[in-house]
Protein backbone atom coordinates (compact mmCIF):
# COMPACT_ATOMS: atom_id res chain seq x y z
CA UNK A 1 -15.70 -13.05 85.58
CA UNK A 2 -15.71 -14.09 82.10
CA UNK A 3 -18.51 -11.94 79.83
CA UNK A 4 -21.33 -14.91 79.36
CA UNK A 5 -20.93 -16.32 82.42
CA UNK A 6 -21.40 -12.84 84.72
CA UNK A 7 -24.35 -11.90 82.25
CA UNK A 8 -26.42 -15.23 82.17
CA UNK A 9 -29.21 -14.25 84.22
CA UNK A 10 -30.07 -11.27 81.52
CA UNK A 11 -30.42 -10.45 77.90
CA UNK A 12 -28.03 -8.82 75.92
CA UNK A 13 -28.79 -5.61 73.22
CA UNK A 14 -26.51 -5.89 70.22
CA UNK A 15 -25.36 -2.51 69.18
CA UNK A 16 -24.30 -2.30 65.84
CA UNK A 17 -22.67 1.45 65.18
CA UNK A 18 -19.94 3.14 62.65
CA UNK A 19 -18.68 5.04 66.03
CA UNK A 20 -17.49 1.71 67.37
CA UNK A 21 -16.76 -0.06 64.80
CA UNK A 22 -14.30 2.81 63.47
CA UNK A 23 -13.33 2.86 67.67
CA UNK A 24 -12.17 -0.53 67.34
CA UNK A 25 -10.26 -0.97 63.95
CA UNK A 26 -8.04 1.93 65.23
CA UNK A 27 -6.46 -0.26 68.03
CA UNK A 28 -3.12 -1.74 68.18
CA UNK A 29 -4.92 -4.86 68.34
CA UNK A 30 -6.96 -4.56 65.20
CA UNK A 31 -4.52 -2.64 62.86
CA UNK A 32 -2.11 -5.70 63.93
CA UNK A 33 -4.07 -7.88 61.57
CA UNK A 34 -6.61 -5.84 59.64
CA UNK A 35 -4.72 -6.38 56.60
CA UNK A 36 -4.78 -9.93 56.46
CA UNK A 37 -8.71 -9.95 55.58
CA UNK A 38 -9.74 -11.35 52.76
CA UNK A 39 -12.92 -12.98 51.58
CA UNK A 40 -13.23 -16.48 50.91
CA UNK A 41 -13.74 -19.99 52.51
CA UNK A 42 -13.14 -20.52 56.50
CA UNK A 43 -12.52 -24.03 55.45
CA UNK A 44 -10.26 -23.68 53.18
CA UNK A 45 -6.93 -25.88 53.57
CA UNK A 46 -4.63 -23.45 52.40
CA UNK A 47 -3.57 -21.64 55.49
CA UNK A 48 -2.92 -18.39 53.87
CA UNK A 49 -6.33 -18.53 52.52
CA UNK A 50 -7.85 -19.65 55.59
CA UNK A 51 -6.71 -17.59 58.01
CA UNK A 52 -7.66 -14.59 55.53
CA UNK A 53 -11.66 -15.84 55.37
CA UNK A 54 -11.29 -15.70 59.49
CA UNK A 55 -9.63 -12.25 59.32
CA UNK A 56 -13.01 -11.68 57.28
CA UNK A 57 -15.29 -12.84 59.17
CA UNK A 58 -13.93 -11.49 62.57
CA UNK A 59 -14.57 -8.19 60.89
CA UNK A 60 -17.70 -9.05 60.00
CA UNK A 61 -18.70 -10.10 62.92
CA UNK A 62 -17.48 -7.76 65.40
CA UNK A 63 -20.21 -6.16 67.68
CA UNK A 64 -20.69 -4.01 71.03
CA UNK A 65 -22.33 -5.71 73.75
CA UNK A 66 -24.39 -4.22 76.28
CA UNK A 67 -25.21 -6.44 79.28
CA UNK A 68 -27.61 -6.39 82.59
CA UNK A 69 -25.29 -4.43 84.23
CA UNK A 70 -24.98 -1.81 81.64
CA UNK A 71 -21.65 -2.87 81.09
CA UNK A 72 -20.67 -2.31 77.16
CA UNK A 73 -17.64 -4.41 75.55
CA UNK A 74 -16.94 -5.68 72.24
CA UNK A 75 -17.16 -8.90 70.91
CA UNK A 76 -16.99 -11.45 68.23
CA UNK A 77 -20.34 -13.06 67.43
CA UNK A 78 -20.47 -16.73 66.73
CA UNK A 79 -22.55 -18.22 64.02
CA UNK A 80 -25.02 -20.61 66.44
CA UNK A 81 -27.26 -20.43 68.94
CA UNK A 82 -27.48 -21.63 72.42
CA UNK A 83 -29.07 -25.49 72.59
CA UNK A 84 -31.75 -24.24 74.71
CA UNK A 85 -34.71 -27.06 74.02
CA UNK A 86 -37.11 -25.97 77.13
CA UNK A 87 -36.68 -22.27 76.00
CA UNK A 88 -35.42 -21.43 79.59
CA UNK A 89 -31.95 -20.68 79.34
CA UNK A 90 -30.71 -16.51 78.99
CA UNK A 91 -31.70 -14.76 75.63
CA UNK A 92 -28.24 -14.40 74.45
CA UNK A 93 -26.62 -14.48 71.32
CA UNK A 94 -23.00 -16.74 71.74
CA UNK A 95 -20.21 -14.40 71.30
CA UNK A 96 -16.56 -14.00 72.46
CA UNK A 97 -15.52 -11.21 74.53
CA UNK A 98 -12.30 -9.33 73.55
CA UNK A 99 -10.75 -8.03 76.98
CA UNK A 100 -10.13 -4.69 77.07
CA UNK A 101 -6.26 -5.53 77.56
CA UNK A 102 -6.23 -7.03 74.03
CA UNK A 103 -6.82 -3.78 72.41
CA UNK A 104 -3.63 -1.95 73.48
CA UNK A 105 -2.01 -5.01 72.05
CA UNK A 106 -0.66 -5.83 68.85
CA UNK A 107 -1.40 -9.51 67.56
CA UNK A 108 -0.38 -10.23 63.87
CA UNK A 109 -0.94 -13.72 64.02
CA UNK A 110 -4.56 -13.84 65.41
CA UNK A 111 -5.90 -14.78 62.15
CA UNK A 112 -4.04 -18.00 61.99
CA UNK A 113 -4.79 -18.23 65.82
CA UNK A 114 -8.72 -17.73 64.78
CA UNK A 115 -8.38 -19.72 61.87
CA UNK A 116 -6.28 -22.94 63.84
CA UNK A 117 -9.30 -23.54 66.30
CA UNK A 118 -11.58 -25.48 63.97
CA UNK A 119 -14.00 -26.04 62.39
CA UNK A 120 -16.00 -26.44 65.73
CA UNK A 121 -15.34 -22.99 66.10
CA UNK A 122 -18.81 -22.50 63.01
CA UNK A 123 -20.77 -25.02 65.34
CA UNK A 124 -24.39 -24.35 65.23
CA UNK A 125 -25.40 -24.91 68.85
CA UNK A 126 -23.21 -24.13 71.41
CA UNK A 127 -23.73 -24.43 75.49
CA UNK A 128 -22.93 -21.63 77.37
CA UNK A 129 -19.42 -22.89 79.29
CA UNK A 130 -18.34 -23.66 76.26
CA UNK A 131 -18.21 -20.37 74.57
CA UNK A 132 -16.78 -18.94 77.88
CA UNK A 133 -14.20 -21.59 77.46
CA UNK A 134 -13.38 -20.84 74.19
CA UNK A 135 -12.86 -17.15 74.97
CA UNK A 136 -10.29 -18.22 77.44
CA UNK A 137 -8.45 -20.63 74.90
CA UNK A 138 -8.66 -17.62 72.31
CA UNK A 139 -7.19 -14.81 74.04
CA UNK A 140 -5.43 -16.40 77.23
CA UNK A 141 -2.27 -17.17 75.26
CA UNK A 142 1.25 -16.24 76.76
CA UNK A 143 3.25 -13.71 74.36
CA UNK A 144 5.77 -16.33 72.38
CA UNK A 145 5.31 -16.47 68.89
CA UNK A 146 3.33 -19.32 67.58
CA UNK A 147 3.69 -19.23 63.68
CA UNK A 148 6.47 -21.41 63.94
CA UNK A 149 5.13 -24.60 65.30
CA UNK A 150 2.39 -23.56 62.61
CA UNK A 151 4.50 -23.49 60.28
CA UNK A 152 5.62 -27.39 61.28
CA UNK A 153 2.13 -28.62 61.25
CA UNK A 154 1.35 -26.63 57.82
CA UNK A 155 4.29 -28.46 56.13
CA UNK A 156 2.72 -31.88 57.44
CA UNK A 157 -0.85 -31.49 56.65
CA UNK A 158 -0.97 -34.36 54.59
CA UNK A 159 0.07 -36.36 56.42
CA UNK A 160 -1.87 -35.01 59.43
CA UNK A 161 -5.45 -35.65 57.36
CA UNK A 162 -4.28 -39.32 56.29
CA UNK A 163 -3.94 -40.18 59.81
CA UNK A 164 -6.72 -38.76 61.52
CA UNK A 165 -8.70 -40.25 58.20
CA UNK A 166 -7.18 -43.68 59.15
CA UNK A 167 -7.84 -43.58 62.87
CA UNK A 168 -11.75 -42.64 62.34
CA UNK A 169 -11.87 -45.71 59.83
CA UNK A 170 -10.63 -48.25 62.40
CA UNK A 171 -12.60 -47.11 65.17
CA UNK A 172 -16.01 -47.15 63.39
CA UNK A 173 -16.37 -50.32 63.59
CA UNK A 174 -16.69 -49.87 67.51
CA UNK A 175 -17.37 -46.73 68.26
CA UNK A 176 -21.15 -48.44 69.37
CA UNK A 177 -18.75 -49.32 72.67
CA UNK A 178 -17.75 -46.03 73.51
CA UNK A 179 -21.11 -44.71 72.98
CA UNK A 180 -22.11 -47.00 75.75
CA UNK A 181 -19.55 -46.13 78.22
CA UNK A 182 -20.55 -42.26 77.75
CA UNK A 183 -24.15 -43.36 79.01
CA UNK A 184 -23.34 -46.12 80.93
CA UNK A 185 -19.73 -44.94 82.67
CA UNK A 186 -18.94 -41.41 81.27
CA UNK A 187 -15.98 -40.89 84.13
CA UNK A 188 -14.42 -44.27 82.58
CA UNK A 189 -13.56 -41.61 79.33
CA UNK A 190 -12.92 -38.35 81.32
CA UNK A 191 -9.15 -38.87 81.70
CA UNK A 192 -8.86 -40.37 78.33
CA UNK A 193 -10.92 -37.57 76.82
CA UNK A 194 -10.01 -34.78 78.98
CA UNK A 195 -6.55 -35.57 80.64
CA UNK A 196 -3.26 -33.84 79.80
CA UNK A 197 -1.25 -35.20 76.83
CA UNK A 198 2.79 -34.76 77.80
CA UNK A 199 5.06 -34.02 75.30
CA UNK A 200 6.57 -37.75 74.69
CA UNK A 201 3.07 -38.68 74.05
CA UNK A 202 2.54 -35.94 71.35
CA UNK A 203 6.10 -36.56 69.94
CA UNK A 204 5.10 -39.95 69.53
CA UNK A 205 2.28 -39.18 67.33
CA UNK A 206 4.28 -36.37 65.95
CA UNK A 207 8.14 -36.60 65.89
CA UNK A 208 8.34 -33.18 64.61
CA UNK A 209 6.69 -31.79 67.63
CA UNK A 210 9.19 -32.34 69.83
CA UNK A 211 11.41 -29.22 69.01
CA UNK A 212 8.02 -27.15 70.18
CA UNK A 213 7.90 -29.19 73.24
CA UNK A 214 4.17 -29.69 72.59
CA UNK A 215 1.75 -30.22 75.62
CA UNK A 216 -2.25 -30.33 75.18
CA UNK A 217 -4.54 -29.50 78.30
CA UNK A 218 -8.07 -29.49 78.29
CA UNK A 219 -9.68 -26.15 79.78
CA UNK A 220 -10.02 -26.98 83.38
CA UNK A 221 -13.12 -24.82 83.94
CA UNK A 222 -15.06 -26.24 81.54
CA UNK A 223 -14.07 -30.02 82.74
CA UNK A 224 -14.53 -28.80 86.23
CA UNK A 225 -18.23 -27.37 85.86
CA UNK A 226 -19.32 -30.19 82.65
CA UNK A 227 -18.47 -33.48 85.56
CA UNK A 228 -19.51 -36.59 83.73
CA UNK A 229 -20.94 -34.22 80.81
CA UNK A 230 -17.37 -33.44 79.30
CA UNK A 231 -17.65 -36.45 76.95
CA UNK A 232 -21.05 -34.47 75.31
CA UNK A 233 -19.22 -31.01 75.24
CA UNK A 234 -17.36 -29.14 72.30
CA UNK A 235 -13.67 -29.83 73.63
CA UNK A 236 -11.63 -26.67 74.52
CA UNK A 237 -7.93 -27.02 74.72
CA UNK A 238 -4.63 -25.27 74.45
CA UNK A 239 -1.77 -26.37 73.00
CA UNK A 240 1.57 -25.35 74.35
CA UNK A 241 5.06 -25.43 73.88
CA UNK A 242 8.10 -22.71 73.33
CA UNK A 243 9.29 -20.64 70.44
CA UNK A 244 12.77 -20.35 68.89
CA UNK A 245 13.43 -17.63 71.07
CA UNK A 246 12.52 -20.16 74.02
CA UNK A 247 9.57 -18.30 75.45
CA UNK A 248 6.01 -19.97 75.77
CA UNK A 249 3.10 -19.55 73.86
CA UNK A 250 -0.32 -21.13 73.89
CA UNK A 251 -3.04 -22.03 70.95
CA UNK A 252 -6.80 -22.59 71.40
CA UNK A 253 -8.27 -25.61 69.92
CA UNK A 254 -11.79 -27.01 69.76
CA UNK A 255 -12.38 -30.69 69.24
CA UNK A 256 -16.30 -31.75 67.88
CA UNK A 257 -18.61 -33.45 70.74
CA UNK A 258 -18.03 -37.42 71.41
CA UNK A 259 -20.52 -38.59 69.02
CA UNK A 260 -21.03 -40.99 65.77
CA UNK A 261 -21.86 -38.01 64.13
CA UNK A 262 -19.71 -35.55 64.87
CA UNK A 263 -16.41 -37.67 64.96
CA UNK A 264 -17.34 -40.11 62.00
CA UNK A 265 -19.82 -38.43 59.13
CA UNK A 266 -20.20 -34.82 59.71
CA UNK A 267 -18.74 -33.04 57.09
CA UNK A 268 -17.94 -30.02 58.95
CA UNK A 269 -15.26 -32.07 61.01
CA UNK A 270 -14.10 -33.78 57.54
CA UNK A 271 -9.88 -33.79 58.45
CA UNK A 272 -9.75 -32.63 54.88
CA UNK A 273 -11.19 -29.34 55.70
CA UNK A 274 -10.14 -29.44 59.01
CA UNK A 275 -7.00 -27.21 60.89
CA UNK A 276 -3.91 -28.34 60.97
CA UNK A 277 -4.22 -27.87 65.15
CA UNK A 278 -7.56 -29.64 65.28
CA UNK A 279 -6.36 -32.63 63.22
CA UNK A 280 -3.56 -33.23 66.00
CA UNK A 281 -5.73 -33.00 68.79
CA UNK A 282 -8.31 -35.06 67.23
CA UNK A 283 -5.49 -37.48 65.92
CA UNK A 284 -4.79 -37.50 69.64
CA UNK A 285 -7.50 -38.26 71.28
CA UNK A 286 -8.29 -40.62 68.81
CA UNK A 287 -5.48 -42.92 69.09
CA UNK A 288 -5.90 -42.60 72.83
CA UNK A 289 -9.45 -43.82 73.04
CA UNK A 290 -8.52 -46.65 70.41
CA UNK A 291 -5.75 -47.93 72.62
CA UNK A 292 -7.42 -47.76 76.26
CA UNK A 293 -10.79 -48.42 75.84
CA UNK A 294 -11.22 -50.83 72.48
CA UNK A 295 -7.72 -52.69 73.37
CA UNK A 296 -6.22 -51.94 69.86
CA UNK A 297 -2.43 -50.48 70.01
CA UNK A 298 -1.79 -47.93 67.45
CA UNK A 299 0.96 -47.15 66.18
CA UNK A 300 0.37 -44.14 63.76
CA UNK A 301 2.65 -41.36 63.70
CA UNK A 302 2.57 -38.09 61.12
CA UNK A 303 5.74 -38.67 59.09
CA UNK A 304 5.55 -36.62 56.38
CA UNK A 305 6.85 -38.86 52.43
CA UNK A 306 8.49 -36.78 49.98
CA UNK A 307 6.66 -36.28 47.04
CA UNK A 308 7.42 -38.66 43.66
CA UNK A 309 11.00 -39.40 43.71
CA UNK A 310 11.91 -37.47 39.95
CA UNK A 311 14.29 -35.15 41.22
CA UNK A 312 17.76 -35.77 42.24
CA UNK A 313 20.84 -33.88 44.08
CA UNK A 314 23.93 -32.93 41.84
CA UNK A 315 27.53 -31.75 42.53
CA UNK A 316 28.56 -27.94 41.15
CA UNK A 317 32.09 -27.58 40.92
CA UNK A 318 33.84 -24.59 39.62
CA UNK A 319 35.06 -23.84 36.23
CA UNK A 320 38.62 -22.50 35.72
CA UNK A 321 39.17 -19.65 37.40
CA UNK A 322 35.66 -19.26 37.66
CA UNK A 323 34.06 -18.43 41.47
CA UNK A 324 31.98 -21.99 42.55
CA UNK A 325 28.32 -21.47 41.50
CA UNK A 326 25.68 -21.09 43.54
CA UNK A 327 22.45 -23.11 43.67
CA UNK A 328 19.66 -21.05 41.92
CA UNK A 329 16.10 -19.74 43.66
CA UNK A 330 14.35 -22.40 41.36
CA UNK A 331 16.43 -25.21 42.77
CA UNK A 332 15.68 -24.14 46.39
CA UNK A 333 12.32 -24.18 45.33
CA UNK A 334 12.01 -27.39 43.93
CA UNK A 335 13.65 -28.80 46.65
CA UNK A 336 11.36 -27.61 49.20
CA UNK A 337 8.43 -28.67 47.12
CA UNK A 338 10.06 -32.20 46.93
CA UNK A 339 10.80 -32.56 51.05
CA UNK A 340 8.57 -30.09 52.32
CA UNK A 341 9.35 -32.11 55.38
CA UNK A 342 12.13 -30.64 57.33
CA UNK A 343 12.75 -34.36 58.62
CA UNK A 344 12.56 -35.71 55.46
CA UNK A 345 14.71 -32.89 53.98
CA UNK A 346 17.24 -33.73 55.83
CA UNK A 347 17.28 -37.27 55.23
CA UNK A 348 17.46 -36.82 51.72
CA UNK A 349 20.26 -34.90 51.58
CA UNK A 350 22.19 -36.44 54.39
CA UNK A 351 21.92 -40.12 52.37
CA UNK A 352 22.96 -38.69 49.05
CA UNK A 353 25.82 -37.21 50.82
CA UNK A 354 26.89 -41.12 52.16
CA UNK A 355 26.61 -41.74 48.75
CA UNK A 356 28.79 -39.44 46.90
CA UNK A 357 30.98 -39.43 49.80
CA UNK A 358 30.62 -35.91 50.64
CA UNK A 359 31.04 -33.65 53.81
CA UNK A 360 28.42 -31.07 53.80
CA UNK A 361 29.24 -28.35 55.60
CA UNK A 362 25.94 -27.42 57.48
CA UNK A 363 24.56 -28.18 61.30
CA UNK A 364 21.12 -29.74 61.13
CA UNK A 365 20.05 -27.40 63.41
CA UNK A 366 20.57 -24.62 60.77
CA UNK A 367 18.98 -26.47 57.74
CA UNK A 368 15.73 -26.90 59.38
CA UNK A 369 15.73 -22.95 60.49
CA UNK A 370 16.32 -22.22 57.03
CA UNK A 371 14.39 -24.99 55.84
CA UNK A 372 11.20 -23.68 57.78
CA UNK A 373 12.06 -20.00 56.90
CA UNK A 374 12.64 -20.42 53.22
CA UNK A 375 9.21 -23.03 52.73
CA UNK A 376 7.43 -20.26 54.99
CA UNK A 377 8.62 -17.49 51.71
CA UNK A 378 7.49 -19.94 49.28
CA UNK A 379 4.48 -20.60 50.00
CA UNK A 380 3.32 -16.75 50.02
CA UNK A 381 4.73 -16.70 46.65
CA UNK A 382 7.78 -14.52 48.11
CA UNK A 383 11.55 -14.65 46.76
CA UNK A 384 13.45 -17.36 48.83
CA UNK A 385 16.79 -15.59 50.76
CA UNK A 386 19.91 -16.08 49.71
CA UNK A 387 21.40 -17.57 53.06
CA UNK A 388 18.65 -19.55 53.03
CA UNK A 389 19.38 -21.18 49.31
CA UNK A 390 22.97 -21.61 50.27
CA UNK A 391 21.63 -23.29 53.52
CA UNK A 392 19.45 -25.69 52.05
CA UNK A 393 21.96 -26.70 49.42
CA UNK A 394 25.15 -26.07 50.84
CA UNK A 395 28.84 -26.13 50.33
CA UNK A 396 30.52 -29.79 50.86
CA UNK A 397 33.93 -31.19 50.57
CA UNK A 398 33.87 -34.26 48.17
CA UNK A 399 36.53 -37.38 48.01
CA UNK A 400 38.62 -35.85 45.48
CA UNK A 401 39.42 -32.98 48.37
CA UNK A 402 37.63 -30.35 46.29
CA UNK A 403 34.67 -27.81 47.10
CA UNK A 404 31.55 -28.56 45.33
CA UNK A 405 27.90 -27.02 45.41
CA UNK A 406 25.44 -29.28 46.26
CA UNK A 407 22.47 -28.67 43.30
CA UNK A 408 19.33 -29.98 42.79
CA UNK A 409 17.31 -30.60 39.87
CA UNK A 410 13.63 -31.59 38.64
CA UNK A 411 13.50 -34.35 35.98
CA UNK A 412 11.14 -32.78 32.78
């Protein structure tokens, strides 16, 4: 039985002391991703950044608690309280229970995990199947890796905060109609809201998805036990889809409540500040509400445009009796920071290729591995590989039946 949910009826003593807390960061779990703390803002865009302020705050915020049944497990304390207006409800403090399992395990990548739910996640009043929910979507996540599809919706945010920007301007003007099917007819919105989004849907909205074979289900708990009530609830999902090694993996989301305020003027759910995994979902849901219930087919997808076009692709051949050159770490570099789109990337350099009539000797398949590896090094301010470089900018065979060096330069 899931922590708040067996200890409702009772009050729970928070027990603050050095003998757990030094307990605790010795775990496999905890040294996994100790490291990674930093301090600084939780809504912060920059996902190294970001996930560092959760790291933080985790740590900060890690407590033993003791419930009516004397039972004593650790847990992460959330910011709010429970919306409890008749003062009736159970004297507890909303928290998420680590299982005991989790400790023997290592977990690098719960920071970003942590730091990918949202900004729903630093709500200030929460309802208790909520929390319970979101402890399931945090820590009930098959054992694929998940910093790779990260890593694709990183290299899109842009793109991902122009949409969801441009979707919550053209439903404004309505959004008066949905609030009165949520009085009127909430189970008119529950599939909409609520119901499972398949992965041609979610590559539709996001082409780049598709490798990950995306698929976004709402926690069936929370739906179940909420009825006609989902529409007024924090939304708890989980994204899944596979690795590069094939195997599944899951990610918890939160979505804010159906309201004017939350979805329109809040700022805490500005898509600016927002996670890369909450803009999709939101993105999501709000296309889907636009196009069944106000009649207005969108047709928004997250493409992400190269930067401004001052940079250009150049043949390298070799000098007499010289070895062909190699493209340097700068022109990788710039080259990812012009098409930090894999999509796009590819594009590029397939088109200048029709141009100069050359046969690059690369699989697409390969470019966007190295593509997504070498962008992943630059952005932690880490030296680009090698194989990577000569991935990115490969070898090609030109019209004159010579092999060149593709290169790429900046314009000063």
């Amino acid at each position: 039985m899931d922590g708040l949910g067996a200890l409702c009826t009772g009050a729970l003593v928070t027990i603050d002391d050095r003998e757990f807390r030094e307990k605790l960061m010795t775990t496999p779990w905890c040294q996994s991703w100790l490291a990674k703390a930093r301090p600084g803002d939780r809504f912060d865009p920059v996902p190294e950044r970001r996930a560092g302020a959760w790291a933080q705050w985790a740590l900060l915020h890690l407590q033993q608690q003791t419930g009516s049944r004397e039972r004593s497990y650790p847990a992460i304390v959330l910011d709010g309280k429970f919306h409890d207006p008749r003062g009736q409800g159970p004297l507890l403090t909303p928290h998420l229970e680590i299982p005991e399992w989790m400790m023997s395990q290592a977990q690098s990548s719960f920071p970003y995990r942590l730091a990918e739910m949202g900004n729903a996640l630093a709500f200030s009043w929460w309802m208790v199947p909520e929390v319970t929910a979101c402890k399931r979507a945090l820590f009930n996540a098959p054992g694929g890796d998940v910093v790779g599809a990260l890593d694709m919706l990183w290299e899109r945010r842009g793109a991902l905060v122009d949409s969801v920007t441009n979707l919550r301007s053209g439903i404004a003007p309505s959004w008066t109609l949905i609030e009165e099917i949520i009085l009127s007819e909430p189970q008119l919105l529950l599939d909409t809201v609520a119901g499972e989004y398949s992965t041609e849907e979610i590559s539709d909205f996001l082409p780049a998805a598709r490798e990950h074979q995306l698929t976004l289900v709402f926690d069936e708990k929370l739906r179940a036990g909420s009825g006609d009530y989902t529409t007024r609830r924090v939304g708890v999902w989980q994204l899944h889809g596979v690795d590069k090694e094939r195997r599944r993996f899951a990610l918890g989301v939160l979505t804010p409540r159906l309201t004017a305020n939350s979805q329109l003027n809040d700022r805490m759910f500005s898509p600016e500040t927002e996670s890369c995994a909450a803009l999709l979902v939101r993105g999501l849901m709000l296309r889907r509400i636009k196009e069944r219930h106000l009649g207005l087919v969108d047709h928004t997808r997250v493409v992400e445009t190269p930067v401004e076009p001052v940079s250009y692709f150049r043949s390298m051949k070799a000098q007499v009796n010289q070895k062909l050159p190699e493209a340097s770490s700068k022109a990788a570099v710039q080259f990812l920071q012009t098409y930090p789109d894999a999509d796009a990337a590819w594009v590029a350099l397939s088109e200048w290729a029709g141009r100069a009539k050359c046969i690059i000797t690369v699989r697409e398949d390969a470019f966007r591995t190295a593509h997504r590896r070498a962008l992943r090094f630059a952005r932690r301010a880490e030296e680009v590989e090698r194989d990577d470089i000569n991935t990115l900018l490969p070898l090609a065979w030109d019209n004159n039946s010579s092999v060149i060096r593709v290169g790429f330069s900046k314009k000063s």
